[in-house]
C-alpha atoms as a PDB file:
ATOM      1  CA  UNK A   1      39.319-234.824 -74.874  1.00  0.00           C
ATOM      2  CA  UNK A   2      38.510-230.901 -73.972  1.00  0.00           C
ATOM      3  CA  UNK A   3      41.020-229.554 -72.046  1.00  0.00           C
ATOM      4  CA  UNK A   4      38.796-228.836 -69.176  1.00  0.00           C
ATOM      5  CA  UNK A   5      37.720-232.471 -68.883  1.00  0.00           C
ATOM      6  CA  UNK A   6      39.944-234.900 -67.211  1.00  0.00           C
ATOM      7  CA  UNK A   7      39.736-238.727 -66.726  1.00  0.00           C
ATOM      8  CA  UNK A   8      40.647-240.981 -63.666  1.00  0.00           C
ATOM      9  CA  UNK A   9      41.247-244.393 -63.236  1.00  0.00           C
ATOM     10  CA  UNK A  10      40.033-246.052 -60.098  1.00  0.00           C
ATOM     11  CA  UNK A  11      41.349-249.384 -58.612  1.00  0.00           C
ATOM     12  CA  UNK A  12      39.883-251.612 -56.110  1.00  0.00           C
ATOM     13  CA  UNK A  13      36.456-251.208 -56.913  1.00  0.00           C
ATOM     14  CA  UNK A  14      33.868-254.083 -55.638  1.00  0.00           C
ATOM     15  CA  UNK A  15      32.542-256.662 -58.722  1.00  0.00           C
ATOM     16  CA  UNK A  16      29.022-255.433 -57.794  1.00  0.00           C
ATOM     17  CA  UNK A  17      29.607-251.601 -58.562  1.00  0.00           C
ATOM     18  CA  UNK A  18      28.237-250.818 -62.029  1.00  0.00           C
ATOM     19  CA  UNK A  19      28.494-247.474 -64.175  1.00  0.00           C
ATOM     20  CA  UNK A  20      25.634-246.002 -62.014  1.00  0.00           C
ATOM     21  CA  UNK A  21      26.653-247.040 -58.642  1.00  0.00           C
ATOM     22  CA  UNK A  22      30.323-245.431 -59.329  1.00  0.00           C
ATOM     23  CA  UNK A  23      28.585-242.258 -60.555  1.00  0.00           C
ATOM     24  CA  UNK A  24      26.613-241.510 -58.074  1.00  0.00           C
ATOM     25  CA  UNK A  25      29.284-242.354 -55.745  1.00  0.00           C
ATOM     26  CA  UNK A  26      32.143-239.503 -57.625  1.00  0.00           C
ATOM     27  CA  UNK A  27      29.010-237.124 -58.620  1.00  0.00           C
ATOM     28  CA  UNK A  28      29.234-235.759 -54.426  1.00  0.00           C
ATOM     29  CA  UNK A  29      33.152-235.063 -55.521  1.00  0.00           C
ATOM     30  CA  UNK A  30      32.681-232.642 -58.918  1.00  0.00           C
ATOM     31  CA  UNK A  31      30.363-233.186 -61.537  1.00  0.00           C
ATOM     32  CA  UNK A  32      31.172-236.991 -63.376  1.00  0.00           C
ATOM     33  CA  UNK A  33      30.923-236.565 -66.803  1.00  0.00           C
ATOM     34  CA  UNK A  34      31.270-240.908 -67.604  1.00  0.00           C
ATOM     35  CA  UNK A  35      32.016-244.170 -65.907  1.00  0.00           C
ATOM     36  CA  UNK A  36      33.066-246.564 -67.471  1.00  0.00           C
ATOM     37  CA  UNK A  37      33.642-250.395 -65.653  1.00  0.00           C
ATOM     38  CA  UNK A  38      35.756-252.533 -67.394  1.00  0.00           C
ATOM     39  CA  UNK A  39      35.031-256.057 -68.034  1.00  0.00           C
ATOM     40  CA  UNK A  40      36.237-259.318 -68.900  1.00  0.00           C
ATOM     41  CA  UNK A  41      35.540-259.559 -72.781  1.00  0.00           C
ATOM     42  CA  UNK A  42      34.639-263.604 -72.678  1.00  0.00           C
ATOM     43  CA  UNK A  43      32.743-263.488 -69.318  1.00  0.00           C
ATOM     44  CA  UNK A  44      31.350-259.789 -68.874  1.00  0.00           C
ATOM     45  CA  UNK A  45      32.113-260.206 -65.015  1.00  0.00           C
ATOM     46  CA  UNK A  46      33.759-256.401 -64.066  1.00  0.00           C
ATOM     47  CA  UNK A  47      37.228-256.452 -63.303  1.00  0.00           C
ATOM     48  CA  UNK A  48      37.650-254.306 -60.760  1.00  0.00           C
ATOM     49  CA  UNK A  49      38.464-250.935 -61.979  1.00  0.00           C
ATOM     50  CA  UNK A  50      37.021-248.319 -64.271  1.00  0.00           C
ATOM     51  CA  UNK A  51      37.350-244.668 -65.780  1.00  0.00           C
ATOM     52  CA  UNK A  52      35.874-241.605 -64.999  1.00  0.00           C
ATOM     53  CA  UNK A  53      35.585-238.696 -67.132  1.00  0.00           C
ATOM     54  CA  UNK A  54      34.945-235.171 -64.902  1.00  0.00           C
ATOM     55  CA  UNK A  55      34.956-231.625 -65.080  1.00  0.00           C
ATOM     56  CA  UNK A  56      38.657-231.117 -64.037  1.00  0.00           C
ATOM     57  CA  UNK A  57      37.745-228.369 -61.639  1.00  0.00           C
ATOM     58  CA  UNK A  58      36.384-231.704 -59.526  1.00  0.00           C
ATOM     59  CA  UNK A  59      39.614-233.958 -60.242  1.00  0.00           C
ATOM     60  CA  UNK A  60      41.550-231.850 -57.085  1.00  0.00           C
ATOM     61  CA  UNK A  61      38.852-232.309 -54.645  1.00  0.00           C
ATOM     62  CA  UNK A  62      38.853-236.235 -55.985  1.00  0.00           C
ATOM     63  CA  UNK A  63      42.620-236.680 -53.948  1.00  0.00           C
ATOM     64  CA  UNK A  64      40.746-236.657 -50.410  1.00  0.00           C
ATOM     65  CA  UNK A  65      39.211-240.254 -51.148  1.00  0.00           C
ATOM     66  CA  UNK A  66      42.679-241.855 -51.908  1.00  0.00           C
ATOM     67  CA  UNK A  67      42.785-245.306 -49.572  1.00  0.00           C
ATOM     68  CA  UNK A  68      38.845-244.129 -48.499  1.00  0.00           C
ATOM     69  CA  UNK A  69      36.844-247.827 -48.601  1.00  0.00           C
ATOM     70  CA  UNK A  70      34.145-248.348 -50.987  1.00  0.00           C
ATOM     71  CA  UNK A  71      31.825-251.270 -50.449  1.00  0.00           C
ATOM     72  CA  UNK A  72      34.322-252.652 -48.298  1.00  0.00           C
ATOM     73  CA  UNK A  73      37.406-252.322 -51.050  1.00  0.00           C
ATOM     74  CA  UNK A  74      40.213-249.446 -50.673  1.00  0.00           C
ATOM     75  CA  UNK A  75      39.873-247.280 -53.470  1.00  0.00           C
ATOM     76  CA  UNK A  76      43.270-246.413 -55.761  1.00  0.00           C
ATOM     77  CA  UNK A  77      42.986-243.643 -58.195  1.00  0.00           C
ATOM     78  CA  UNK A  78      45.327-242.065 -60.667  1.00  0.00           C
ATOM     79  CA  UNK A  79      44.708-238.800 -61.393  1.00  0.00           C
END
């Protein structure tokens, strides 16, 4: 990874949030790079979580939605 990309791991999201819908949601918070929704590997249901890879400059301005709902989930993200 470039150094002036960084990634983030969010928690909590809703099953229904795809790779777009979590995009668009981060892309008002720095420019998103990737999102990535993990999934069950049998079932291809989401688990609840994903990565994002960002500009870093955006990562800081990220901390603001720590505990902030999200389709009616609180959001956890490592930085």
């Amino acid at each position: 990874m470039d150094s002036d990309q960084g990634k983030l791991f969010i928690g909590g999201i809703s099953l229904e949030t795809d790779e777009q819908k979590l995009k668009e949601y981060f892309q008002g918070y720095g420019e998103v790079l990737q999102t990535v929704v993990m999934r069950d590997k049998l079932t291809g249901k989401p688990r609840g979580f994903g990565v994002e890879k960002r500009i870093r400059q955006g990562a800081a301005r990220i901390r603001i939605l720590l505990g902030v709902g999200y389709y009616e989930r609180k959001l956890a993200i490592l930085l």
